[in-house]
N, C-alpha and C. Protein backbone atom coordinates (compact mmCIF):
# COMPACT_ATOMS: atom_id res chain seq x y z
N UNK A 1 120.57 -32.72 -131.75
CA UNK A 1 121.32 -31.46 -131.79
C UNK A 1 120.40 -30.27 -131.65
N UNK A 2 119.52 -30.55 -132.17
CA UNK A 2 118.68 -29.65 -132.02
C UNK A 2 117.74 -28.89 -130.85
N UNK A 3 117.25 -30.31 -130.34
CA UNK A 3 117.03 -30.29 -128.76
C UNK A 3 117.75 -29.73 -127.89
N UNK A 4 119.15 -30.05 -128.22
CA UNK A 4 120.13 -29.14 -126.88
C UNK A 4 120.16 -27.95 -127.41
N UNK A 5 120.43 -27.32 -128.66
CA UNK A 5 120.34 -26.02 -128.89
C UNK A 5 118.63 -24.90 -128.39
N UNK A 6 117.73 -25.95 -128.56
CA UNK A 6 116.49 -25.28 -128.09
C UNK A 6 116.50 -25.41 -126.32
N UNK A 7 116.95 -26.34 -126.17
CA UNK A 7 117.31 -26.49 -124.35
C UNK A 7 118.36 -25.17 -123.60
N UNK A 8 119.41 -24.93 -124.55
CA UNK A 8 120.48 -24.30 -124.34
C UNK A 8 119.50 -23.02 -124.28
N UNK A 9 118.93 -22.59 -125.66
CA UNK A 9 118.40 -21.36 -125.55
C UNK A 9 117.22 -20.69 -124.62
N UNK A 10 116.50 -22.21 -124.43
CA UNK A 10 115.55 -21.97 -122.71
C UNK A 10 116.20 -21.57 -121.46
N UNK A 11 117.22 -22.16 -121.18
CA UNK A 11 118.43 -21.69 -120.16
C UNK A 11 118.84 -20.49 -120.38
N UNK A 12 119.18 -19.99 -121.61
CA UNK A 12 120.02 -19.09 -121.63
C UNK A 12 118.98 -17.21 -121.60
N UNK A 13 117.57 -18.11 -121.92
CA UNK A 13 116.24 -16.80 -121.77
C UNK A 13 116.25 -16.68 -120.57
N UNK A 14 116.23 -17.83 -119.78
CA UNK A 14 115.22 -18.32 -118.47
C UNK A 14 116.66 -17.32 -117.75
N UNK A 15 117.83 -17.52 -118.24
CA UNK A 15 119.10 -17.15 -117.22
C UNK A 15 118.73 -15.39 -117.37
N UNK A 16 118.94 -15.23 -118.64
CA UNK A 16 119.01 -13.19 -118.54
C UNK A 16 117.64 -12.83 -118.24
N UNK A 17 116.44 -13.57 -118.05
CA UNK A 17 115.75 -12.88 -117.28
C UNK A 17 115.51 -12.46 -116.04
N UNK A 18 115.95 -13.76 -115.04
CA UNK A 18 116.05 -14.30 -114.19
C UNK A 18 117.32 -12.74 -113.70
N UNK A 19 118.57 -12.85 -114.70
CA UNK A 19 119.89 -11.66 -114.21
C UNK A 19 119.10 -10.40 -114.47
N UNK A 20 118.16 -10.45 -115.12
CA UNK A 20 117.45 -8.76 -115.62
C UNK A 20 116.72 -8.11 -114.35
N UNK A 21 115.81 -9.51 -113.86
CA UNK A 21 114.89 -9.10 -113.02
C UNK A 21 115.55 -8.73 -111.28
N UNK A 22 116.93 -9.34 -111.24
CA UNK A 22 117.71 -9.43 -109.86
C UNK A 22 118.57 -8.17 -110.09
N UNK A 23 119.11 -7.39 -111.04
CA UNK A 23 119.16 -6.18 -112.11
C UNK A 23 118.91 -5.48 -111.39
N UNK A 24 117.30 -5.69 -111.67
CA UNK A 24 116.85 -4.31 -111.19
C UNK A 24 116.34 -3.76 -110.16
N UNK A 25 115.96 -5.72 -109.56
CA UNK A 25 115.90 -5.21 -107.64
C UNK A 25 116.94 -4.66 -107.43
N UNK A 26 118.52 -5.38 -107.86
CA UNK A 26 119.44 -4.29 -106.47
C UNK A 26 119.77 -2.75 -106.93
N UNK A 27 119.05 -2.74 -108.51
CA UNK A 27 119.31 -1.17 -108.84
C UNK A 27 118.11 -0.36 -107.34
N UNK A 28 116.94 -0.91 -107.40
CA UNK A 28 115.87 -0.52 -106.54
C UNK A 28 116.24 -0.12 -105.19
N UNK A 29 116.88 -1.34 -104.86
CA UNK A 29 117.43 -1.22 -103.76
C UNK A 29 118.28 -0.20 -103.53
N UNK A 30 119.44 -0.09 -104.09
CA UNK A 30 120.48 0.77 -104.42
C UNK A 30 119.80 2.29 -104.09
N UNK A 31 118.96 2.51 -104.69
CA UNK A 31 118.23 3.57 -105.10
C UNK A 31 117.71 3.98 -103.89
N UNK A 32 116.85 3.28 -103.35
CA UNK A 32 116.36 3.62 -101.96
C UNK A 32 117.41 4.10 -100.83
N UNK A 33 117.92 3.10 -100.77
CA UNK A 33 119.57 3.84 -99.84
C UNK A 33 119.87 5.07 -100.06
N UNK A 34 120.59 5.81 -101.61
CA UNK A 34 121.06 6.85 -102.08
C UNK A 34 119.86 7.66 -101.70
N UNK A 35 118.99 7.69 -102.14
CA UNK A 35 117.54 8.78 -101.65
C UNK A 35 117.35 8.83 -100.17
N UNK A 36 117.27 7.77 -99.90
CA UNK A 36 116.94 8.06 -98.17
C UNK A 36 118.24 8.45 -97.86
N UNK A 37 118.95 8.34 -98.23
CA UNK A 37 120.36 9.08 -97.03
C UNK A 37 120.28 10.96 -97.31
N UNK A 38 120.10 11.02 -98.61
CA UNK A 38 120.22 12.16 -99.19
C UNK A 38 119.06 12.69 -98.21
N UNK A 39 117.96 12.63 -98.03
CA UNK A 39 117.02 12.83 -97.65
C UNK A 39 117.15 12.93 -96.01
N UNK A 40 117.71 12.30 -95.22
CA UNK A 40 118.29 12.14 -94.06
C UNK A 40 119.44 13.31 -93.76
N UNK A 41 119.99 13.18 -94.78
CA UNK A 41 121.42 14.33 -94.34
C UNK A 41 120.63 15.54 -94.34
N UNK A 42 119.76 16.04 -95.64
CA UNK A 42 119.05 17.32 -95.41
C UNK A 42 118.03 17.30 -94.33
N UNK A 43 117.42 16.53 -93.71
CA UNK A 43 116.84 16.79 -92.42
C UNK A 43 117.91 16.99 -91.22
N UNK A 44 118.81 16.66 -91.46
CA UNK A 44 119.94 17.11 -90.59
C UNK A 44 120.12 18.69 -90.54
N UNK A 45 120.71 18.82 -91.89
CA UNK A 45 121.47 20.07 -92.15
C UNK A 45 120.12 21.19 -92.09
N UNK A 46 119.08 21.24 -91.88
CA UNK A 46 117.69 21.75 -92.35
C UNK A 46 116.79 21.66 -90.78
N UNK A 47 117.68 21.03 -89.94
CA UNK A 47 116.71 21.36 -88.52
C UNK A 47 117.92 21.42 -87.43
N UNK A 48 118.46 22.94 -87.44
CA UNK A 48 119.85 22.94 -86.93
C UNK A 48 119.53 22.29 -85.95
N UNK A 49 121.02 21.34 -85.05
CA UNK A 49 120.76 20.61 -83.36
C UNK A 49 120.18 21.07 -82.48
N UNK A 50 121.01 22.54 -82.53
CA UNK A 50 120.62 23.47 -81.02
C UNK A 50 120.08 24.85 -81.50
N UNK A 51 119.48 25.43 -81.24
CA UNK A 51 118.92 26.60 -81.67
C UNK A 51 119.61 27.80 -80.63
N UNK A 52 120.55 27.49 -79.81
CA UNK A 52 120.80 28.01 -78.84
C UNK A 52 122.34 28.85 -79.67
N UNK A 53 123.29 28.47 -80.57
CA UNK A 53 123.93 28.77 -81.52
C UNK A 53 123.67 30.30 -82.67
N UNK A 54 122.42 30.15 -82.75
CA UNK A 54 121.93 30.85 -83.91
C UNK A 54 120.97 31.67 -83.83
N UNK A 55 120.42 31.34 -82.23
CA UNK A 55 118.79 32.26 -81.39
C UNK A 55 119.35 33.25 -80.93
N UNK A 56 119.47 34.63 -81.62
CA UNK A 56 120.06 35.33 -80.71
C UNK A 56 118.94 36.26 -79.78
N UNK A 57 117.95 35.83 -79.85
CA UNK A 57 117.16 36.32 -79.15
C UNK A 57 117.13 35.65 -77.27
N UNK A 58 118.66 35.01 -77.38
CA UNK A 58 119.45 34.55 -76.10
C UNK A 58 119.99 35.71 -74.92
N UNK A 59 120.55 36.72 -76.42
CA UNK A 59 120.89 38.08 -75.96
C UNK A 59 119.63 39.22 -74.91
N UNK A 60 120.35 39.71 -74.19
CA UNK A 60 119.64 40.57 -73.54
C UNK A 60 119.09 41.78 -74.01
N UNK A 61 117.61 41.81 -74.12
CA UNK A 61 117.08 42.86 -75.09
C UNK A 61 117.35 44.50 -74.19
N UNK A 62 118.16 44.91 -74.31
CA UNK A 62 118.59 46.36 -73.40
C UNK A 62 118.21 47.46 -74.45
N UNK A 63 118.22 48.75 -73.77
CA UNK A 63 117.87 50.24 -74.09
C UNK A 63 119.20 50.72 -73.35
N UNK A 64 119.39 52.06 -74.09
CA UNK A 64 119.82 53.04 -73.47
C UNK A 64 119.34 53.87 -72.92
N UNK A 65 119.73 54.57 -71.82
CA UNK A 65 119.02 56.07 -70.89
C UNK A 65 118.57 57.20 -71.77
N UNK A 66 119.04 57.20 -72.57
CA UNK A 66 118.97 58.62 -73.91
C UNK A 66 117.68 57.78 -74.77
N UNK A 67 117.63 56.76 -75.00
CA UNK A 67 116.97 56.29 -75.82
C UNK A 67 115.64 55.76 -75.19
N UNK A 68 115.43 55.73 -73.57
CA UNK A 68 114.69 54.73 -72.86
C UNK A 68 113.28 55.84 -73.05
N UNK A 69 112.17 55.43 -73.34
CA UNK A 69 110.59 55.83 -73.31
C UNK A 69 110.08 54.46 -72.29
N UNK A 70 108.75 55.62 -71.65
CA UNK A 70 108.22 54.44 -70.85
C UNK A 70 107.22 53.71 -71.94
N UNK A 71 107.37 52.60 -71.79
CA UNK A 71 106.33 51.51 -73.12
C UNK A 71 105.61 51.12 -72.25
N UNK A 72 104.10 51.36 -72.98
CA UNK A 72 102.80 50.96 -72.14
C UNK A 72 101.85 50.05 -73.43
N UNK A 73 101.61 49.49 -73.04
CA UNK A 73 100.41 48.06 -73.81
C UNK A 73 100.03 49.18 -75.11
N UNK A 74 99.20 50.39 -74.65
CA UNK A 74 98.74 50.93 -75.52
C UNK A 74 99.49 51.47 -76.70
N UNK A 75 100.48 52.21 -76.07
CA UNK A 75 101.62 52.45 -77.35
C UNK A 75 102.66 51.41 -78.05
N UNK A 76 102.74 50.65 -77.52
CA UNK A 76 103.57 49.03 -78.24
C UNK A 76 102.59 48.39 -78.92
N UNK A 77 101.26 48.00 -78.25
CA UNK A 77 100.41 47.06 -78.62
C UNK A 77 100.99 45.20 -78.80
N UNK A 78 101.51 45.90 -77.07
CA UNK A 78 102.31 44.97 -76.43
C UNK A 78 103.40 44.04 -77.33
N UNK A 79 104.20 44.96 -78.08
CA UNK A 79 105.40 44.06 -78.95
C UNK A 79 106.01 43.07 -78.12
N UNK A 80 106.34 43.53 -76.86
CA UNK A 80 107.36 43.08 -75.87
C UNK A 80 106.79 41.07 -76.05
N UNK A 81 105.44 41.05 -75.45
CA UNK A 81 104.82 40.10 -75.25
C UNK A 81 104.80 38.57 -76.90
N UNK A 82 104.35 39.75 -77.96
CA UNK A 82 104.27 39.27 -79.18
C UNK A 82 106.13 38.78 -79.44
N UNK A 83 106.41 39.57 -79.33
CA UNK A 83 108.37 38.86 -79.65
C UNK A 83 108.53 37.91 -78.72
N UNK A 84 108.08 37.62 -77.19
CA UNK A 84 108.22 36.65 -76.75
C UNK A 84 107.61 35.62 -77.15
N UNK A 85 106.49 35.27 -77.29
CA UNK A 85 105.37 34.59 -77.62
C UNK A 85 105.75 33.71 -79.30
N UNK A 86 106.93 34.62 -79.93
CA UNK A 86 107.13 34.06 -81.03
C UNK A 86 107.72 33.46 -81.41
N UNK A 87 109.09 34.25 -80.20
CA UNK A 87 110.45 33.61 -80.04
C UNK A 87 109.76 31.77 -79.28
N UNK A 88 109.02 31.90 -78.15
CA UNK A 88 109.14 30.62 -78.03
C UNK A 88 108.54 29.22 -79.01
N UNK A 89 107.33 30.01 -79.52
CA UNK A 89 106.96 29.62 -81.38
C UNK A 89 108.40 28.52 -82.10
N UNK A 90 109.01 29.20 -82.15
CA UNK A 90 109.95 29.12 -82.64
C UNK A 90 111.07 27.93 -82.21
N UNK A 91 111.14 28.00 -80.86
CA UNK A 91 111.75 27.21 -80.33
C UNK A 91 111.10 26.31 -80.08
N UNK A 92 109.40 25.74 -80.04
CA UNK A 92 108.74 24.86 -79.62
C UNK A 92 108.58 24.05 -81.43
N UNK A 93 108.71 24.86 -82.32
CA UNK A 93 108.35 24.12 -83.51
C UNK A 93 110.40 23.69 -83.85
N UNK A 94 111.05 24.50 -83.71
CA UNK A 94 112.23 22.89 -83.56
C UNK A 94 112.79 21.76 -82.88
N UNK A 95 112.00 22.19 -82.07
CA UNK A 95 112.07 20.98 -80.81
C UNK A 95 111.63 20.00 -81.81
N UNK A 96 109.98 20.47 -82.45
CA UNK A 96 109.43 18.81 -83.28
C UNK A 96 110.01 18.71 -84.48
N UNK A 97 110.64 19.65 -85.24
CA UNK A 97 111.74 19.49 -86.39
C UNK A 97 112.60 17.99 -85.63
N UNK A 98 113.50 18.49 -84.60
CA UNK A 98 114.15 17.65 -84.08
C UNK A 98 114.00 15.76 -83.75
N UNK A 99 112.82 15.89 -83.73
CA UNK A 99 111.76 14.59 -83.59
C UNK A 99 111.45 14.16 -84.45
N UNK A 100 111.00 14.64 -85.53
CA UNK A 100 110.82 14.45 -86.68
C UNK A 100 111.97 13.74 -87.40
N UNK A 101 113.41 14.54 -87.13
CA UNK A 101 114.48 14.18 -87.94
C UNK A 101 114.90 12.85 -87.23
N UNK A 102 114.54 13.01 -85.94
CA UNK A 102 114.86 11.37 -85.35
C UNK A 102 114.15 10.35 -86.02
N UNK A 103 112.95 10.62 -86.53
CA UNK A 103 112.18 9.60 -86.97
C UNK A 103 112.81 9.20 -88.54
N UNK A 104 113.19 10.43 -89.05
CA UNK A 104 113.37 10.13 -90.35
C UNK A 104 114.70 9.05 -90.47
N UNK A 105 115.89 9.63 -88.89
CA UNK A 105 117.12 8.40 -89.44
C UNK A 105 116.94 7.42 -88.85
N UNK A 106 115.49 7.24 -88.17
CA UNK A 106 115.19 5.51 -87.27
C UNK A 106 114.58 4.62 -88.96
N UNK A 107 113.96 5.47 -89.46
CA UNK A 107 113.02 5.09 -90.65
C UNK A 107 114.77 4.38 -91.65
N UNK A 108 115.31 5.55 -92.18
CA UNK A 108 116.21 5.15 -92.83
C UNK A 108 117.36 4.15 -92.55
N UNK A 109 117.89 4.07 -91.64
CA UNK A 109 118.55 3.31 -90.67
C UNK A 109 117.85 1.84 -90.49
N UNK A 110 116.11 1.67 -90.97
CA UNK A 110 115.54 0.08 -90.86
C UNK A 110 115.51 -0.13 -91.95
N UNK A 111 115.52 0.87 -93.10
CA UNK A 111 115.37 0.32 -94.33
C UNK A 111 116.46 0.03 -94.72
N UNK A 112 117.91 0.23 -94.28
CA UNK A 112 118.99 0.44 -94.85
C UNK A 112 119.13 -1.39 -93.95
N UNK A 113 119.10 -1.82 -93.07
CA UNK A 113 119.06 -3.20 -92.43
C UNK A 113 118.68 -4.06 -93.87
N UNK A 114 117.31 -3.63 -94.14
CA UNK A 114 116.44 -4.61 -94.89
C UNK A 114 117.10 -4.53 -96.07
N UNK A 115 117.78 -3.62 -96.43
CA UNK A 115 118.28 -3.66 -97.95
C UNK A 115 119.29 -4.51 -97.99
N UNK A 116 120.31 -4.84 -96.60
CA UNK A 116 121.55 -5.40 -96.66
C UNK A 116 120.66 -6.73 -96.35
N UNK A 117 119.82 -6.89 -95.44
CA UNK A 117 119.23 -8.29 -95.58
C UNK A 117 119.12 -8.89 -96.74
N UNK A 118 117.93 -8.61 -97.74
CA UNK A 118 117.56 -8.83 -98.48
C UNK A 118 118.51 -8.77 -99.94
N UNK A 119 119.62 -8.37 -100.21
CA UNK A 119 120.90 -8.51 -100.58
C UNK A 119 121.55 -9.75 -99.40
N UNK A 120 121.68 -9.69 -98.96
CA UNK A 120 122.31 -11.55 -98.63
C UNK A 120 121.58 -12.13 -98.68
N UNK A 121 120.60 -12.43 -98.94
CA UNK A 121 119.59 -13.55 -98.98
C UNK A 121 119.55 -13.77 -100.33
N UNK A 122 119.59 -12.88 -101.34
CA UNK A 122 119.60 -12.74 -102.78
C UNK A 122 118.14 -12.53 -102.93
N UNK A 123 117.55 -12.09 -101.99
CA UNK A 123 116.18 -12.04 -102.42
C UNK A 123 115.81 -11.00 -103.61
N UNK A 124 114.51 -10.61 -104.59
CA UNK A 124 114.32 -9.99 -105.31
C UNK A 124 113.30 -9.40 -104.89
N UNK A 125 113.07 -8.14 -105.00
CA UNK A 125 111.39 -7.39 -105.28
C UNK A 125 111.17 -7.74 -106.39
N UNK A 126 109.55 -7.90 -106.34
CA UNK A 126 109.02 -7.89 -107.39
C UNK A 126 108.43 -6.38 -108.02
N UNK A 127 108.31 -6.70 -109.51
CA UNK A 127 108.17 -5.41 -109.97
C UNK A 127 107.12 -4.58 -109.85
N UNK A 128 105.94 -5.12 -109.09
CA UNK A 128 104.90 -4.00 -108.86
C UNK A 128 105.18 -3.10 -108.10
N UNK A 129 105.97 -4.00 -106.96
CA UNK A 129 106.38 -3.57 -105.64
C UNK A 129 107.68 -2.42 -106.18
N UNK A 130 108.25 -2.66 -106.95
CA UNK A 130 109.36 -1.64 -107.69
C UNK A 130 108.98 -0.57 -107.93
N UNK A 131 107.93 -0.71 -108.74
CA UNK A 131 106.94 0.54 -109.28
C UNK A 131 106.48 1.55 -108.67
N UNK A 132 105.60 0.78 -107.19
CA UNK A 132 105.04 1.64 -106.02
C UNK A 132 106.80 2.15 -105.59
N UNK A 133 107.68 1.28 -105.44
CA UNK A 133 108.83 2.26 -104.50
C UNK A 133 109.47 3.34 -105.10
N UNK A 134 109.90 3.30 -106.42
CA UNK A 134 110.39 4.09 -107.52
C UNK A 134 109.39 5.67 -107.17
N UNK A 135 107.67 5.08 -107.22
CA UNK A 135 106.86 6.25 -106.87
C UNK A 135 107.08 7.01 -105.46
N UNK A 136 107.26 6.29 -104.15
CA UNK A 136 107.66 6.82 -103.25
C UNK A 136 109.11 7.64 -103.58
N UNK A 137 109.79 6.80 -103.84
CA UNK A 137 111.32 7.50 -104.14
C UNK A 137 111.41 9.11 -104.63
N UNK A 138 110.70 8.71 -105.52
CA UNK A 138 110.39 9.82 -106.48
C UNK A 138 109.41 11.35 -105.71
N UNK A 139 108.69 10.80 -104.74
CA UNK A 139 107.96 11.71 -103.75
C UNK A 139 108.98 12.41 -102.89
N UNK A 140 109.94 11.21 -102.45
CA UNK A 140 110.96 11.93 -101.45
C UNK A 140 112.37 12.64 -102.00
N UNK A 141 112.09 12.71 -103.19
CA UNK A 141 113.39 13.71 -103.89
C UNK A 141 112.53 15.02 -104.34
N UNK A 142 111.36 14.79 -104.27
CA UNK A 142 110.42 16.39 -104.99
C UNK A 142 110.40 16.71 -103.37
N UNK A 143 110.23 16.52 -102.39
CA UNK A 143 110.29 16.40 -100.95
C UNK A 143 111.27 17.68 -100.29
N UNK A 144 112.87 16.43 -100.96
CA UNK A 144 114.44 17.49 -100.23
C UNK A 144 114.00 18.11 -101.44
N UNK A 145 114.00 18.17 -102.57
CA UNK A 145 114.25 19.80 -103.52
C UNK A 145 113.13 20.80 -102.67
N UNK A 146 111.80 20.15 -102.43
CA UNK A 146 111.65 21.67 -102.15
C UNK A 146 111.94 22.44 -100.52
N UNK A 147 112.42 21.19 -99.34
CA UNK A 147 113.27 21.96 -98.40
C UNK A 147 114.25 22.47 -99.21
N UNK A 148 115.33 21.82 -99.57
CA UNK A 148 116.95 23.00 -100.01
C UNK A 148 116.34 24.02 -100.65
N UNK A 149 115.44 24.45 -101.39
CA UNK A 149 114.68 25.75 -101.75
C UNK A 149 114.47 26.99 -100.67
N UNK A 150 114.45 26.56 -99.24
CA UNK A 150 114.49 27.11 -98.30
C UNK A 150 115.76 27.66 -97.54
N UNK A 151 116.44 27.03 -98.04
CA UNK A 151 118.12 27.77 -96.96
C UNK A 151 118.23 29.06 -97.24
N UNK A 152 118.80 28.87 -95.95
CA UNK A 152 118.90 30.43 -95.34
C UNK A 152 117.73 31.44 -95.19
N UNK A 153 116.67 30.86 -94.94
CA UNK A 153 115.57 31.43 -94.79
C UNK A 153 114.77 31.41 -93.40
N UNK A 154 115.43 30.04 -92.55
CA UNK A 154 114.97 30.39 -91.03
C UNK A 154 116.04 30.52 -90.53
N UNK A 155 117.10 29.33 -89.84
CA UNK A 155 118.12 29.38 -88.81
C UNK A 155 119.25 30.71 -89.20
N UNK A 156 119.47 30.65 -90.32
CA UNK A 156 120.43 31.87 -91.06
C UNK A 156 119.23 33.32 -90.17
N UNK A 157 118.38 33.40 -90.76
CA UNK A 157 117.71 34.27 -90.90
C UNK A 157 117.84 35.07 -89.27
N UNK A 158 117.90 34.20 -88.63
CA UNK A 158 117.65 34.47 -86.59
C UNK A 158 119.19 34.58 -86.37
N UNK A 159 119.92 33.46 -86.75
CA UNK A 159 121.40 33.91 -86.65
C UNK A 159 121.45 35.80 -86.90
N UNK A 160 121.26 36.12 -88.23
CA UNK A 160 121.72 37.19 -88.48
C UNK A 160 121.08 38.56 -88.12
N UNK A 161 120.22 38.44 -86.78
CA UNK A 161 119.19 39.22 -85.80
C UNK A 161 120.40 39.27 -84.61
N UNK A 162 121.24 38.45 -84.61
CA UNK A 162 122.35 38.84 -83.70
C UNK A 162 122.88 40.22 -83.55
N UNK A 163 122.64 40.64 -81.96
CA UNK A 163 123.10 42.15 -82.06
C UNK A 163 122.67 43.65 -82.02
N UNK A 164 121.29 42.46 -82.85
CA UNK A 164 119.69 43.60 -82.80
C UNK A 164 118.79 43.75 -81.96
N UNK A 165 119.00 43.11 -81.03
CA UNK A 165 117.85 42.75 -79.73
C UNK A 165 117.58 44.09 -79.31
N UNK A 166 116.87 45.26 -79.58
CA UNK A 166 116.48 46.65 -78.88
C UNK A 166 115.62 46.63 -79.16
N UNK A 167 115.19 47.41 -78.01
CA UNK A 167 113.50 48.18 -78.47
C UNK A 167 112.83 48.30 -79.36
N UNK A 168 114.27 48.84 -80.01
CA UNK A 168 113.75 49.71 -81.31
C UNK A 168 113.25 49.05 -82.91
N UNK A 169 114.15 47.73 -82.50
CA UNK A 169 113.95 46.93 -83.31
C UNK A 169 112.88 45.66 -83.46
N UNK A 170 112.50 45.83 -82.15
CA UNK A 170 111.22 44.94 -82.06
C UNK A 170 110.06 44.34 -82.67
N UNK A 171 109.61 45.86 -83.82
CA UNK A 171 108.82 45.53 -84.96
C UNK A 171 109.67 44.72 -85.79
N UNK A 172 110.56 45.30 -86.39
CA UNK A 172 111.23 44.48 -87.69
C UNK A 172 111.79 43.04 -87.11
N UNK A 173 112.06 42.91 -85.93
CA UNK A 173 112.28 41.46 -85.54
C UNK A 173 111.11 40.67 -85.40
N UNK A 174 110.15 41.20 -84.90
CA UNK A 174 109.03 40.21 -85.02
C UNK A 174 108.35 39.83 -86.44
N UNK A 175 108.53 40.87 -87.37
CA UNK A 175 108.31 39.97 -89.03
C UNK A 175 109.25 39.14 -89.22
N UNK A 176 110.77 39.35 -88.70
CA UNK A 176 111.46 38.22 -89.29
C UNK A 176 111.03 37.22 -88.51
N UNK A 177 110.88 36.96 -87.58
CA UNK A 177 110.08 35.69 -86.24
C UNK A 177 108.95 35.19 -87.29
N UNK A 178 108.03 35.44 -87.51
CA UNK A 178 106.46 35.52 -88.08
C UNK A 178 107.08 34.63 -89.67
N UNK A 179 107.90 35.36 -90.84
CA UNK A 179 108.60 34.48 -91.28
C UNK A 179 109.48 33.57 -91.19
N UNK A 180 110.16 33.65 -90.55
CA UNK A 180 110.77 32.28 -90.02
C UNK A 180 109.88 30.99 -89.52
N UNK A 181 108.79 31.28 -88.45
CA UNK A 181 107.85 30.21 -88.33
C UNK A 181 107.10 29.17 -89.39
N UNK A 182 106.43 30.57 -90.38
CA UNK A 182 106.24 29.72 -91.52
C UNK A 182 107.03 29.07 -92.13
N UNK A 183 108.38 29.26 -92.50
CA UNK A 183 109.43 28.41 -93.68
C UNK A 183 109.77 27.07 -92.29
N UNK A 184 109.63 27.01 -91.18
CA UNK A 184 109.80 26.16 -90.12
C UNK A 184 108.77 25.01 -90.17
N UNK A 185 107.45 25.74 -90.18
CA UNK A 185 106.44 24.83 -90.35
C UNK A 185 106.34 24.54 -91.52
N UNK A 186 106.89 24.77 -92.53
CA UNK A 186 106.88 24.27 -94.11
C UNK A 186 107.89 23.24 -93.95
N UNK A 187 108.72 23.36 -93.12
CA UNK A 187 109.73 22.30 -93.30
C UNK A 187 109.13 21.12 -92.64
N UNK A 188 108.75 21.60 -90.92
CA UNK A 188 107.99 20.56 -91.02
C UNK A 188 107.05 19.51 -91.71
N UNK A 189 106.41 20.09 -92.28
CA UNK A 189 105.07 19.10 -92.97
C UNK A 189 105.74 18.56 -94.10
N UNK A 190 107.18 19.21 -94.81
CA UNK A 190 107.98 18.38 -95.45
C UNK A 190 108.52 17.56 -94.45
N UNK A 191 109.07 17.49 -93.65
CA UNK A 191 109.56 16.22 -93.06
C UNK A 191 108.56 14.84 -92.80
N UNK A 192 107.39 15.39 -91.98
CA UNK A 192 106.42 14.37 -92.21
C UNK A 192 105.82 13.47 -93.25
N UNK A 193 105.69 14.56 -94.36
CA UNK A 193 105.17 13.62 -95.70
C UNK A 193 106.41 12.52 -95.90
N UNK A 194 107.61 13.38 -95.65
CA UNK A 194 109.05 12.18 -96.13
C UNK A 194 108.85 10.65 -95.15
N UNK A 195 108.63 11.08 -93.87
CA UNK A 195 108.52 9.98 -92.93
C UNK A 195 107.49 9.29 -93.59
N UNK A 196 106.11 9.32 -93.94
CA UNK A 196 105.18 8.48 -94.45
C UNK A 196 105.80 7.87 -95.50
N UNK A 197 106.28 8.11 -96.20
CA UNK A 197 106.87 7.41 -97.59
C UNK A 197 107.67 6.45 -97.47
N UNK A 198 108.99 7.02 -96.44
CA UNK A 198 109.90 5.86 -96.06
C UNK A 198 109.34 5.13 -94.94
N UNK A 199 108.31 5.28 -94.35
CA UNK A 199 107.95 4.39 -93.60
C UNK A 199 107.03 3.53 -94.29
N UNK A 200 106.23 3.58 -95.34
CA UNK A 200 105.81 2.98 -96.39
C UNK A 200 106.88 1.94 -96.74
N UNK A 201 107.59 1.91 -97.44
CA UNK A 201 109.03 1.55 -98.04
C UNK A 201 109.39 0.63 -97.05
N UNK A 202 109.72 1.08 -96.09
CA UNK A 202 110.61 0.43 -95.31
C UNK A 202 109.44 -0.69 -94.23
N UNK A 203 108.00 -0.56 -94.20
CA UNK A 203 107.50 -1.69 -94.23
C UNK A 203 106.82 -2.75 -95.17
N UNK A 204 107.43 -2.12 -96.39
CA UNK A 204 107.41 -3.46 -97.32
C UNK A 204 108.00 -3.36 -97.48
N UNK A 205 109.13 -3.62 -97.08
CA UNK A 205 110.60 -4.25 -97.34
C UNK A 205 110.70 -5.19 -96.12
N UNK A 206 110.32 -5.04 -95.39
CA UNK A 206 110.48 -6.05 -93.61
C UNK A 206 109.47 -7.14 -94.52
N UNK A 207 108.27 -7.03 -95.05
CA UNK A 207 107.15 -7.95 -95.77
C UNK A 207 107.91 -8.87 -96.41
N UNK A 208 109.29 -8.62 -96.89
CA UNK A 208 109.93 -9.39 -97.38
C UNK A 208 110.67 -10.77 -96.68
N UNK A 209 110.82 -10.16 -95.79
CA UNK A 209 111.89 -10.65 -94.45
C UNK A 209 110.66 -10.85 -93.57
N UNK A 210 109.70 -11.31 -93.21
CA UNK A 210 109.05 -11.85 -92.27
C UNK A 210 109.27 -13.41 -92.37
N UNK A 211 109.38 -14.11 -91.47
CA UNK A 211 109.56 -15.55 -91.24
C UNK A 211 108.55 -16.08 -90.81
């Protein structure tokens, strides 16, 4: 009697550890999905599609006859050139926003495979491997908090230059250009660090699934 009760209770350790440790892979798992999507949608919403929507520097920069001075290099200190030069700045650093965000839903989109793999297979991570991902995880949510810290600070920002395209306004549009680049390239190098992480992640998770 005794034997089966000490047998019973080896089974019954060996069982809730065995349910503890499969627990907390698919919590892991789970986890990775919810973060990377979250993380995915704000590279969406955070590198508008078209810049062609919101650039109003699309508009034709006109003067009036009452208002027209002849502008020479020396008295502008060539604004004309600098607003162009910034505007395309601008448009050349969301082009790689755009690339970037492709990478981020190719990245999320393989890990999201491997998670449903590795859930039918019943496979488990092990917990070191938990530890390191939890740490990535945890990189790519300090990541989107500090893009969403940024809205409305570039695409808003050029949207609402709609209208203003004059002469006259040339200085004060080119600081908003000059800021906008930076919060652009901040986003960038947030997008990149995110891609290293989930691309981290998401090739040890295939490590799992190699045959």
């Amino acid at each position: 009697m005794k034997i089966k009760k000490l047998v019973l209770l080896v089974f019954l350790t060996a069982f809730t550890l065995f349910a503890t440790v499969s627990c907390n892979s698919s919590s892991i798992l789970n986890d990775i999905l919810r973060v990377g999507n979250d993380f995915k949608v704000s590279a969406v919403d955070y590198s508008s599609s078209t810049l062609e929507s919101e650039d109003g520097g699309t508009e034709t920069i006109y003067y009036s006859d009452n208002d027209y001075q002849v502008m020479i290099l020396s008295d502008t200190d060539n604004t004309l050139r600098t607003f162009n030069e910034l505007r395309l700045e601008i448009i050349s650093i969301h082009e790689t926003l755009v690339i970037e965000r492709e990478l981020i839903y190719n990245n999320y989109m393989s890990i999201k495979d491997s998670v449903s793999s590795l859930k039918e297979l019943n496979f488990i991570v092990l917990e070191d491997d938990t530890e390191v991902i939890r740490s990535r995880i945890q990189n790519i949510k300090s990541i989107r908090e500090e893009v969403l810290e940024t809205k409305g600070e570039a695409y808003q920002r050029i949207y609402d230059l709609r209208g203003t395209y004059t002469r006259d306004n040339l200085e004060s549009i080119i600081v908003v250009y000059q800021e906008v680049i930076e919060v652009l390239e901040y986003r960038l190098e947030a997008f990149r660090l995110g891609i290293v992480d989930l691309e981290f992640i998401d090739n040890l998770l295939l490590e799992y699934l190699e045959e």
